[in-house]
PDB file of N, CA and C in Angstrom:
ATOM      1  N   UNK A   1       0.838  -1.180   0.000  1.00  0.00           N
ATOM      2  CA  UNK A   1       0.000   0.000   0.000  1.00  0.00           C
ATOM      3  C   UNK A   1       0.886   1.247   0.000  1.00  0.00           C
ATOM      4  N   UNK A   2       0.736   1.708  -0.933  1.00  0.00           N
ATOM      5  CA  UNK A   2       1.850   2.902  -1.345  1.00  0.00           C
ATOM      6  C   UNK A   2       1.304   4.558  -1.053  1.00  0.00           C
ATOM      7  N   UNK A   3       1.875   5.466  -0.501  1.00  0.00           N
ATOM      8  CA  UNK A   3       0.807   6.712   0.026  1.00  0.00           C
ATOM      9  C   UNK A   3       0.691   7.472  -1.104  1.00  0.00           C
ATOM     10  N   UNK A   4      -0.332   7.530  -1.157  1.00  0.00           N
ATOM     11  CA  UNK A   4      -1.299   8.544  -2.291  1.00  0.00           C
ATOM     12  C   UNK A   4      -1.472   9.954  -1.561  1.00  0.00           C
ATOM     13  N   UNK A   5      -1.088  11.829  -1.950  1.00  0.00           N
ATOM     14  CA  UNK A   5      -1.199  12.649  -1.645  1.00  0.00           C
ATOM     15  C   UNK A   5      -2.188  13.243  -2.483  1.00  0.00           C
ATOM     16  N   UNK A   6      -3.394  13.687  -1.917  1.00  0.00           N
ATOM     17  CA  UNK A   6      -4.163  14.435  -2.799  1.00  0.00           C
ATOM     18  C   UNK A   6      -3.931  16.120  -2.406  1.00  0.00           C
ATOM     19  N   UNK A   7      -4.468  17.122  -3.596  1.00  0.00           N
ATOM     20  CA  UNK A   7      -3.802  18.731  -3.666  1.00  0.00           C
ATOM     21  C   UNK A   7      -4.701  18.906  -2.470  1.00  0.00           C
ATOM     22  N   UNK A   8      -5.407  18.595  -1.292  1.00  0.00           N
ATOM     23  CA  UNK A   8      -5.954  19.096  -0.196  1.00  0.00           C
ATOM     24  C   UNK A   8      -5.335  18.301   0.954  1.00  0.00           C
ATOM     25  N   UNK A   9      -4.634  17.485   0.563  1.00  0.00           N
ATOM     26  CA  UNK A   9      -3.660  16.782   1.940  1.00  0.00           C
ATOM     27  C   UNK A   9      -2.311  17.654   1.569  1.00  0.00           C
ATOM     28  N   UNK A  10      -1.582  17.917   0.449  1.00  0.00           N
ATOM     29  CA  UNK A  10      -0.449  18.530   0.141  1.00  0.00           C
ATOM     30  C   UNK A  10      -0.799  20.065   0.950  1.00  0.00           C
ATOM     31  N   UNK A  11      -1.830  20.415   0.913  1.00  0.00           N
ATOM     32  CA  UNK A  11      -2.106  21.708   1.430  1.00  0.00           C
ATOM     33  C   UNK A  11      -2.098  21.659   2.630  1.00  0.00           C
ATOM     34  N   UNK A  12      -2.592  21.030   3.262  1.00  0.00           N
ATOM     35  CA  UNK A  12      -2.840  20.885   4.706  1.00  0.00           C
ATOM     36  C   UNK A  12      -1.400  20.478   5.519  1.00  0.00           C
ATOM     37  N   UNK A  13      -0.945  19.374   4.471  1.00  0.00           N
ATOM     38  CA  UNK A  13       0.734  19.247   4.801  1.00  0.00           C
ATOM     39  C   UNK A  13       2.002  20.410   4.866  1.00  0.00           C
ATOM     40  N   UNK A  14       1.579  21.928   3.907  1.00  0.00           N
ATOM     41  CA  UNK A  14       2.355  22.509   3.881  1.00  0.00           C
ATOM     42  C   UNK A  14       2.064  23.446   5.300  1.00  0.00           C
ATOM     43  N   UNK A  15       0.721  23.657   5.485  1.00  0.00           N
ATOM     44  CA  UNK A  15       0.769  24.858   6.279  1.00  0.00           C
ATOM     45  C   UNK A  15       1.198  24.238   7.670  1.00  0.00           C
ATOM     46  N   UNK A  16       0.951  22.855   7.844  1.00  0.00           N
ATOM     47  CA  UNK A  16       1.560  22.029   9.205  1.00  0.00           C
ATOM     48  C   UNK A  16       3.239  22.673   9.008  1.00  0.00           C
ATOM     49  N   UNK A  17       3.587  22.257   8.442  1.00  0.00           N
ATOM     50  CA  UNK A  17       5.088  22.070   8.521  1.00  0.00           C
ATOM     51  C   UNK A  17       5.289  23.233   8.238  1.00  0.00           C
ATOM     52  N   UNK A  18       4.918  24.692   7.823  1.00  0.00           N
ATOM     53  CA  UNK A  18       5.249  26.327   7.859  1.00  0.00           C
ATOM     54  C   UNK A  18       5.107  26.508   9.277  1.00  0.00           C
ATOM     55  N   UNK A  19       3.841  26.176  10.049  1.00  0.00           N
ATOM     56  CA  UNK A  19       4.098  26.111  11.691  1.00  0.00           C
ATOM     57  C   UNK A  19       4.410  25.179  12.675  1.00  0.00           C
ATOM     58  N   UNK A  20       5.251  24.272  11.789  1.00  0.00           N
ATOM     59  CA  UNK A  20       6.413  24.261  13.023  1.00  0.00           C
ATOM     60  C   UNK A  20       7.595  23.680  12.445  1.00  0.00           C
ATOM     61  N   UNK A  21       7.772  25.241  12.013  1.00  0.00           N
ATOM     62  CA  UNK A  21       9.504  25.348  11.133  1.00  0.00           C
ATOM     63  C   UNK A  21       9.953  24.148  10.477  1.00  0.00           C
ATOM     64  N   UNK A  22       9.016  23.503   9.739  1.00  0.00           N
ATOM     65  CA  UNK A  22       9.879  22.282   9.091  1.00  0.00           C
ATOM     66  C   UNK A  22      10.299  22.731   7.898  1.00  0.00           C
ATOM     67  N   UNK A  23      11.563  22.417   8.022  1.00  0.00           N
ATOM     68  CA  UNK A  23      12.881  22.429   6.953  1.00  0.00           C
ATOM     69  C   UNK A  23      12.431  21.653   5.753  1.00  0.00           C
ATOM     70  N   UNK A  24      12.146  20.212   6.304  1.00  0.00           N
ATOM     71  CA  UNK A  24      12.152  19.329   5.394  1.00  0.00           C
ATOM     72  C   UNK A  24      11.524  17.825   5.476  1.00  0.00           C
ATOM     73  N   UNK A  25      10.888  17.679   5.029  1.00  0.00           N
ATOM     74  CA  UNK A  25       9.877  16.323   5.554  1.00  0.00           C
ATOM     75  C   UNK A  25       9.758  15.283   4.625  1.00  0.00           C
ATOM     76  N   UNK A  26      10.054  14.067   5.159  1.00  0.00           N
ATOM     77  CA  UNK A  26      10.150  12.285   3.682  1.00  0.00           C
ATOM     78  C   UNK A  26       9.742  11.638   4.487  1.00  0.00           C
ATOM     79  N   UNK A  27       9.161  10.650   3.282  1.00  0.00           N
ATOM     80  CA  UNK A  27       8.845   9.906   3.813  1.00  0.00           C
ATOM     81  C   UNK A  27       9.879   8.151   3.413  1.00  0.00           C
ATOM     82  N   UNK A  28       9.809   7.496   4.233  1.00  0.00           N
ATOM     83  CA  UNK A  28      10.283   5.950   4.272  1.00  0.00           C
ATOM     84  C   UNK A  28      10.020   5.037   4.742  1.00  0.00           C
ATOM     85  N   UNK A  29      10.503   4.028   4.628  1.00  0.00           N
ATOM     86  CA  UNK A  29      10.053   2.263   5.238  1.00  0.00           C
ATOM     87  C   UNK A  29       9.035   2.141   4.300  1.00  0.00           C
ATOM     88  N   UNK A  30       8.361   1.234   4.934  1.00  0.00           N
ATOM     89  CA  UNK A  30       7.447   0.333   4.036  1.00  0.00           C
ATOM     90  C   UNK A  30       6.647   0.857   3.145  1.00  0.00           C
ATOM     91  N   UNK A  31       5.605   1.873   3.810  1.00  0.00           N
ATOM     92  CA  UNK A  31       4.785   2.758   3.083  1.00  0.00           C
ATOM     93  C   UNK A  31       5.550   2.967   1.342  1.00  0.00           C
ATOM     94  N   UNK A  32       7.198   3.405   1.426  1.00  0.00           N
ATOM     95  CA  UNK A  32       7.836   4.034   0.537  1.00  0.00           C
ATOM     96  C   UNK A  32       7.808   3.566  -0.437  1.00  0.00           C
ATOM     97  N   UNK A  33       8.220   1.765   0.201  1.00  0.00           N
ATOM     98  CA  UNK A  33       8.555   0.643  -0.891  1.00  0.00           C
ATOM     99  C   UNK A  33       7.391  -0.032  -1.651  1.00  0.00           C
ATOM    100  N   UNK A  34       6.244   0.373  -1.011  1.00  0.00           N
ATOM    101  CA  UNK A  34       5.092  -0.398  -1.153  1.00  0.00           C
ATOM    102  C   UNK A  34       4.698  -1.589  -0.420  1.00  0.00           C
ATOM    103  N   UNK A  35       5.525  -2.040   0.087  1.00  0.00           N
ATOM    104  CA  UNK A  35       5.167  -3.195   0.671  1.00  0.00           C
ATOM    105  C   UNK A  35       4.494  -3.211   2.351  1.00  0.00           C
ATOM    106  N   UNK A  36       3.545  -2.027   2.448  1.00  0.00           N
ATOM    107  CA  UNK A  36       3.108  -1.662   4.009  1.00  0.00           C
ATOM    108  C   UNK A  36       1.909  -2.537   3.516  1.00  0.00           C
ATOM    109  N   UNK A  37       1.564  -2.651   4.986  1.00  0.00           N
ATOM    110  CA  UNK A  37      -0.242  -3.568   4.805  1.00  0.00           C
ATOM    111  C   UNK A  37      -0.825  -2.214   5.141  1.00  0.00           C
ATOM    112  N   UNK A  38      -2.318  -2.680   5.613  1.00  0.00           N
ATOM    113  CA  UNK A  38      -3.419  -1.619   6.072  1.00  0.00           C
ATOM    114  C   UNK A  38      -3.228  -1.418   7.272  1.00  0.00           C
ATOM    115  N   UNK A  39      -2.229  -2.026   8.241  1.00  0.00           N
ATOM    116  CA  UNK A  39      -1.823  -1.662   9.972  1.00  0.00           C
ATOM    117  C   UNK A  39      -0.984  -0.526   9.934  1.00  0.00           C
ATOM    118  N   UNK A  40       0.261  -0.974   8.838  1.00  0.00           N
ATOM    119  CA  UNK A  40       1.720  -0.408   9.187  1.00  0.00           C
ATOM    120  C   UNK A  40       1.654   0.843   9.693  1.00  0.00           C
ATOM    121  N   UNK A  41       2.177   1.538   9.819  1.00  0.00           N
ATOM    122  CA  UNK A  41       2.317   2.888  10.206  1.00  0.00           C
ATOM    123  C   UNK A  41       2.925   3.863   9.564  1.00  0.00           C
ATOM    124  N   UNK A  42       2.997   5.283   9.210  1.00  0.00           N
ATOM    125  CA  UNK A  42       3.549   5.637   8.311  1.00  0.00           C
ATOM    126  C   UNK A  42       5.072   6.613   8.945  1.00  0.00           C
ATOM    127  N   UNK A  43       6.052   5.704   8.107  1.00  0.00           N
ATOM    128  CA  UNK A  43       7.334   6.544   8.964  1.00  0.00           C
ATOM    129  C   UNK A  43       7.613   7.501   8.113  1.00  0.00           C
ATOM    130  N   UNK A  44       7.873   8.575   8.865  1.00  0.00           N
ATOM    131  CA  UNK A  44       8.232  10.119   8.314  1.00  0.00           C
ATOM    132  C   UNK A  44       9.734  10.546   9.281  1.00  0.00           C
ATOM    133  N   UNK A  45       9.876  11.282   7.991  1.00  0.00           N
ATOM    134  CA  UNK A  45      11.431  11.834   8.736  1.00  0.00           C
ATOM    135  C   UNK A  45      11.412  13.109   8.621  1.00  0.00           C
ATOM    136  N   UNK A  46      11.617  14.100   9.645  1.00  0.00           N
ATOM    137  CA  UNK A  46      11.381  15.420   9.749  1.00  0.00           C
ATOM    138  C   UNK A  46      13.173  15.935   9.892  1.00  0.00           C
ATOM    139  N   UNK A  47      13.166  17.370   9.145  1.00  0.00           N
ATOM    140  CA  UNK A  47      14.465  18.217   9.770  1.00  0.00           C
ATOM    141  C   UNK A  47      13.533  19.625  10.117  1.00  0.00           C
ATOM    142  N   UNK A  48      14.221  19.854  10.749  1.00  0.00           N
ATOM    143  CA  UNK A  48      13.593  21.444  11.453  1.00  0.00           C
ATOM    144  C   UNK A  48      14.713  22.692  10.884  1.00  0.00           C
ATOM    145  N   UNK A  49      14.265  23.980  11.131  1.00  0.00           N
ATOM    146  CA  UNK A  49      14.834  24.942  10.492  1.00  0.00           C
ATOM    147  C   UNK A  49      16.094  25.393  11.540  1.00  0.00           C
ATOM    148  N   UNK A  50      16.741  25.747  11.327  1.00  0.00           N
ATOM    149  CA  UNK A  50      17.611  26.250  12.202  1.00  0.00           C
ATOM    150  C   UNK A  50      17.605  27.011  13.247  1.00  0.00           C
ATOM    151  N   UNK A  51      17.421  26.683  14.822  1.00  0.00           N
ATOM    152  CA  UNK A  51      16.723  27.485  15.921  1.00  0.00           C
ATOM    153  C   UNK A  51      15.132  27.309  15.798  1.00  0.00           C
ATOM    154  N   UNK A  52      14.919  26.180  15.691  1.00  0.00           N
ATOM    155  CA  UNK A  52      13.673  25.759  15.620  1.00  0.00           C
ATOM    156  C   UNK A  52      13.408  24.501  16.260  1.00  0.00           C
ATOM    157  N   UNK A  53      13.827  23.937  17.253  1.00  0.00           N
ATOM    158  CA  UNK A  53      13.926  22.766  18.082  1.00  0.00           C
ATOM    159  C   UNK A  53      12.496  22.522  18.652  1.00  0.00           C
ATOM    160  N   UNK A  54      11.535  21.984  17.793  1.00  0.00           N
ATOM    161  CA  UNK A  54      10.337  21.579  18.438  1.00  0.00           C
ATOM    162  C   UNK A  54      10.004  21.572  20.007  1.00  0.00           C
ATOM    163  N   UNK A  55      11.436  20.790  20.463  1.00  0.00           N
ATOM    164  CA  UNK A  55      10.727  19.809  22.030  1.00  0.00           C
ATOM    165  C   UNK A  55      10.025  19.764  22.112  1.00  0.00           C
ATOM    166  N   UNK A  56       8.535  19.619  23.397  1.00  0.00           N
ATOM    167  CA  UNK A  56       7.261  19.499  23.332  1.00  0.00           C
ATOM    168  C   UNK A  56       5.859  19.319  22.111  1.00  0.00           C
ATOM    169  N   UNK A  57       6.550  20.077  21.476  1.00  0.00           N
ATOM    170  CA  UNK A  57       5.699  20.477  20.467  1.00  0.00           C
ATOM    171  C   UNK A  57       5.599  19.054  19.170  1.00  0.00           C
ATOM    172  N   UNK A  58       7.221  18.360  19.843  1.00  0.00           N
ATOM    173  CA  UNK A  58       7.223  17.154  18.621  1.00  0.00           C
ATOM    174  C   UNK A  58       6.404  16.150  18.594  1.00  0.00           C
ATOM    175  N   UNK A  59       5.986  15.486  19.886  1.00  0.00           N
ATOM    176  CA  UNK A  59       4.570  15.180  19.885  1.00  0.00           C
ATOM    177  C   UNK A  59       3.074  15.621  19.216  1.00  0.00           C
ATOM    178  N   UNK A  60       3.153  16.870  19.310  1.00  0.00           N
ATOM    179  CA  UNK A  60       2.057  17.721  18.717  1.00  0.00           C
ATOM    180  C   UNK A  60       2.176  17.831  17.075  1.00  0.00           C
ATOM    181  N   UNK A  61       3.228  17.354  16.680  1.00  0.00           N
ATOM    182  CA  UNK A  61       3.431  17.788  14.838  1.00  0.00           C
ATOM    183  C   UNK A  61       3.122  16.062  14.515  1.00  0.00           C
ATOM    184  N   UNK A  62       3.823  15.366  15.745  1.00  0.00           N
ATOM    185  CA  UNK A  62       3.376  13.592  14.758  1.00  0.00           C
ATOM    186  C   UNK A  62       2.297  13.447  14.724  1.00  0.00           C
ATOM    187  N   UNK A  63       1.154  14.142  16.191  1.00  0.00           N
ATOM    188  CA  UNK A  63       0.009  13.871  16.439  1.00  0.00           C
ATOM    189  C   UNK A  63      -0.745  14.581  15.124  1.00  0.00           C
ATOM    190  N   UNK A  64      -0.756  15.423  14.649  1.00  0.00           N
ATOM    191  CA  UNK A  64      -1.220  16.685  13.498  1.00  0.00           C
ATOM    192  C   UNK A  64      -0.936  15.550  12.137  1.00  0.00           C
ATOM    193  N   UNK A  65       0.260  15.488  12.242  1.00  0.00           N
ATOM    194  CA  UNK A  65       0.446  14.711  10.880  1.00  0.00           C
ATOM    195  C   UNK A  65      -0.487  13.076  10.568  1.00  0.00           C
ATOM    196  N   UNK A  66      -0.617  12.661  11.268  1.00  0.00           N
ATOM    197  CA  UNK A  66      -1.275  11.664  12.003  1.00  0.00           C
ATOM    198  C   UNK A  66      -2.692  11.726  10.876  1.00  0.00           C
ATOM    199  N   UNK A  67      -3.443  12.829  11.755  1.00  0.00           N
ATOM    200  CA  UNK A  67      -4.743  13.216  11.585  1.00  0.00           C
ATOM    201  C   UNK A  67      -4.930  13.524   9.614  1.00  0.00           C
ATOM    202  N   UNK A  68      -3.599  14.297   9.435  1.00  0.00           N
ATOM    203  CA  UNK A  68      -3.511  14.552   8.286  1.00  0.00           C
ATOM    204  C   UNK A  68      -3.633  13.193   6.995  1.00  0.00           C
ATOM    205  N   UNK A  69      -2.997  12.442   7.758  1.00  0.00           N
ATOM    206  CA  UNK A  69      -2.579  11.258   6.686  1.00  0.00           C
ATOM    207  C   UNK A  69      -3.428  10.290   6.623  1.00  0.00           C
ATOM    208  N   UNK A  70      -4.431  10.261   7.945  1.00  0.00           N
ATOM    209  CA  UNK A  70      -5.504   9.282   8.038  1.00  0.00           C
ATOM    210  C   UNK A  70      -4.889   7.868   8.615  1.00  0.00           C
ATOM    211  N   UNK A  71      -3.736   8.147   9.294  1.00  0.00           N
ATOM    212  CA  UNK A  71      -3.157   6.881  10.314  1.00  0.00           C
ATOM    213  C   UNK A  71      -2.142   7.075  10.875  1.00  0.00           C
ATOM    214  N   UNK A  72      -1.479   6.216  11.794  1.00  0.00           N
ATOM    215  CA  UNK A  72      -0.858   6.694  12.759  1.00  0.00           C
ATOM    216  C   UNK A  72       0.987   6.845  11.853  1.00  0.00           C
ATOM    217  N   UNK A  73       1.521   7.958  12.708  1.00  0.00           N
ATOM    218  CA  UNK A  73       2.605   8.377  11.860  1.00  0.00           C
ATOM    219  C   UNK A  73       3.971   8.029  12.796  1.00  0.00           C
ATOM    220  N   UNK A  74       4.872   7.796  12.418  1.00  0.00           N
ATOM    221  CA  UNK A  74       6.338   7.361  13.187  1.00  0.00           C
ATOM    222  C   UNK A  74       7.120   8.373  13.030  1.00  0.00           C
ATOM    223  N   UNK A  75       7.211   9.539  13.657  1.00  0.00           N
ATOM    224  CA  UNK A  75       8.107  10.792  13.356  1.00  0.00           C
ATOM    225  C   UNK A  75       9.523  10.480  14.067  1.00  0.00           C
ATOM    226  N   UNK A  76      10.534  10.423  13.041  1.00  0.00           N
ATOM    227  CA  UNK A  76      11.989  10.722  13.272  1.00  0.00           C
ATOM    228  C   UNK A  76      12.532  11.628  12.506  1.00  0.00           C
ATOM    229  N   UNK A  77      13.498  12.023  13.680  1.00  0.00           N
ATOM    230  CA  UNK A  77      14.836  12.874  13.042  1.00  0.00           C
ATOM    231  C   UNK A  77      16.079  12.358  12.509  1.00  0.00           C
ATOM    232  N   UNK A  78      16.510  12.578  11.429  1.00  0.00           N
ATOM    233  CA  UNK A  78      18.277  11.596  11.252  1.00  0.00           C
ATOM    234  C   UNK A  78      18.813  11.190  12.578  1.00  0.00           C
ATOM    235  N   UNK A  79      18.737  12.518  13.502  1.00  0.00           N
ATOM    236  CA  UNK A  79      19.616  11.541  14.702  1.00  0.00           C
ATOM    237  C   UNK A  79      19.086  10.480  15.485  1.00  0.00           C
ATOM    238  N   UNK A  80      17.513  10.261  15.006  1.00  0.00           N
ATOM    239  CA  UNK A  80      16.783   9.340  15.813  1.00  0.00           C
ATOM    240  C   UNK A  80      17.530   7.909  15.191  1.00  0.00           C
ATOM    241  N   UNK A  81      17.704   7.827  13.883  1.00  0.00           N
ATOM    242  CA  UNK A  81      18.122   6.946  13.779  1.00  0.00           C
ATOM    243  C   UNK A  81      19.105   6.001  13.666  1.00  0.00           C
ATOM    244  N   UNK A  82      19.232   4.512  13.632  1.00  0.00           N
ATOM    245  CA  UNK A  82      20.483   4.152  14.021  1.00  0.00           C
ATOM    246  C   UNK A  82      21.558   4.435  12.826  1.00  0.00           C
ATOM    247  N   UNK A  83      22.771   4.644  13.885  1.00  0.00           N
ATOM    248  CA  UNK A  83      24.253   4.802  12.655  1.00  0.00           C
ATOM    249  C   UNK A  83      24.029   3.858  11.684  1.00  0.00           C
ATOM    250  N   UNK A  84      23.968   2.623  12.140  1.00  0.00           N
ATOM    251  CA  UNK A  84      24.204   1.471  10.935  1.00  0.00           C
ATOM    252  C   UNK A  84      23.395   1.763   9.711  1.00  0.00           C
ATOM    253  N   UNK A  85      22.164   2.717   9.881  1.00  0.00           N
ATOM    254  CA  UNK A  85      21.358   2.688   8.348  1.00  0.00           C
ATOM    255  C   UNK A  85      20.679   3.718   8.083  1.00  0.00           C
ATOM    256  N   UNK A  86      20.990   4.900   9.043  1.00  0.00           N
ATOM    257  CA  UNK A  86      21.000   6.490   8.946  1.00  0.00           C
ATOM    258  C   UNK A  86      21.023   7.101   7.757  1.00  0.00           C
ATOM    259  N   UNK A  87      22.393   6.656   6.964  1.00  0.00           N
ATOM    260  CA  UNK A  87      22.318   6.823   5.849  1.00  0.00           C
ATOM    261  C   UNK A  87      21.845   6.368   4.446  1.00  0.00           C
ATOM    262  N   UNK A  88      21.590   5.581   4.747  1.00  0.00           N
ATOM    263  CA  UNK A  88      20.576   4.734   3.709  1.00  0.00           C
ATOM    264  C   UNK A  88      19.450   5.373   3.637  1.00  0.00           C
ATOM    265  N   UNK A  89      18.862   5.333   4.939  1.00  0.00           N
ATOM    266  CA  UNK A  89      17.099   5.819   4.725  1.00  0.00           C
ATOM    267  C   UNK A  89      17.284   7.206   4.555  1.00  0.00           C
ATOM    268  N   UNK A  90      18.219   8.255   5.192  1.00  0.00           N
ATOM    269  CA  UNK A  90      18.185   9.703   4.946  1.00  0.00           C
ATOM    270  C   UNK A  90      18.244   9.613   2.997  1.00  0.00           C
ATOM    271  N   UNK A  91      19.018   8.698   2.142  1.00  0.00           N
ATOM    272  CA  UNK A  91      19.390   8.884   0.820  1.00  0.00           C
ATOM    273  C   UNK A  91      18.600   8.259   0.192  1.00  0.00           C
ATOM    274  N   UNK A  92      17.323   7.609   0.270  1.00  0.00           N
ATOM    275  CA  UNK A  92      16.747   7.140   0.170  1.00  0.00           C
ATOM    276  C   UNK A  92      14.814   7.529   0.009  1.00  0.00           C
ATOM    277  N   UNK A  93      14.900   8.263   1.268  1.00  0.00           N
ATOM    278  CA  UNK A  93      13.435   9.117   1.360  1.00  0.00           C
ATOM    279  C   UNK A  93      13.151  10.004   0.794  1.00  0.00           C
ATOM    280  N   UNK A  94      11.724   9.686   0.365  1.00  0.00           N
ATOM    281  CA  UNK A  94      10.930  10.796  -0.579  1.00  0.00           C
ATOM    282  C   UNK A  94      10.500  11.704   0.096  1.00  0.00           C
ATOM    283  N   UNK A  95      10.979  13.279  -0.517  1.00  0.00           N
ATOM    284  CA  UNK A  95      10.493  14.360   0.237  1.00  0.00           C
ATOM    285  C   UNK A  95       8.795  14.739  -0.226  1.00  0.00           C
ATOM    286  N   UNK A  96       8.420  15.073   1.041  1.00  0.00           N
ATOM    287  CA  UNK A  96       7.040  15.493   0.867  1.00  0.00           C
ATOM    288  C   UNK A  96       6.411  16.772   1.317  1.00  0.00           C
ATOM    289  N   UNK A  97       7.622  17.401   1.616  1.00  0.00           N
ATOM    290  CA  UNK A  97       7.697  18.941   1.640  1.00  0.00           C
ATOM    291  C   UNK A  97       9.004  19.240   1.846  1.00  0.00           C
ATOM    292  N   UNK A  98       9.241  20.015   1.744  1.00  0.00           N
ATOM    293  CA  UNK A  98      10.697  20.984   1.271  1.00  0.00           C
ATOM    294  C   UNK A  98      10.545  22.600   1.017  1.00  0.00           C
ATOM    295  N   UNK A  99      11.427  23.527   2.307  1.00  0.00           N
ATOM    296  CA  UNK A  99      11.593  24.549   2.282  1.00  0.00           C
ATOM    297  C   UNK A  99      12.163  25.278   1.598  1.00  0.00           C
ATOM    298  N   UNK A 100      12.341  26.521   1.076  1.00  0.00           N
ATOM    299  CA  UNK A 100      13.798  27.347   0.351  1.00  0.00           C
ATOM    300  C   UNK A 100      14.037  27.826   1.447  1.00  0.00           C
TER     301      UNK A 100
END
């Protein structure tokens, strides 16, 4: 099951991530490859803008995105993830918003 964005989820996706400074947002894992079922979850990888450190609030953007996507969302940062394959999935993920 591969994620489908329609121009009123892309919208709703941009103004999320204008308030709360996202840099840059992909998606990966299963969803990416296609091979998610109807449980999986959808993993997203967020960067933030510079002096823009969510804390608290990072709960509140997976929870938002969540609602947005119509299921539950796995929000990481590169540093969330492990060294061994950090770089793989960072070179790997499809962006689904992107700042200038």
């Amino acid at each position: 099951m591969k994620l489908e964005l329609d121009p009123i989820r892309l919208q709703q996706l941009s103004e999320l991530c204008q308030r709360f400074y996202v840099k840059k947002l992909s998606l990966f894992g299963s969803r990416l490859h296609g091979d998610a079922h109807t449980e999986s979850d959808l993993d997203v990888l967020v960067e933030f803008l510079p002096g823009h450190v969510p804390g608290f609030a990072f709960a509140g953007l997976e929870r938002e995105l969540s609602v947005v996507f119509g299921c539950r969302v796995d929000l990481r940062t590169p540093s969330d993830l492990s060294q061994y394959f950090r770089e793989e999935v960072v070179k790997e993920a499809r962006p689904l918003y992107v700042t200038d």
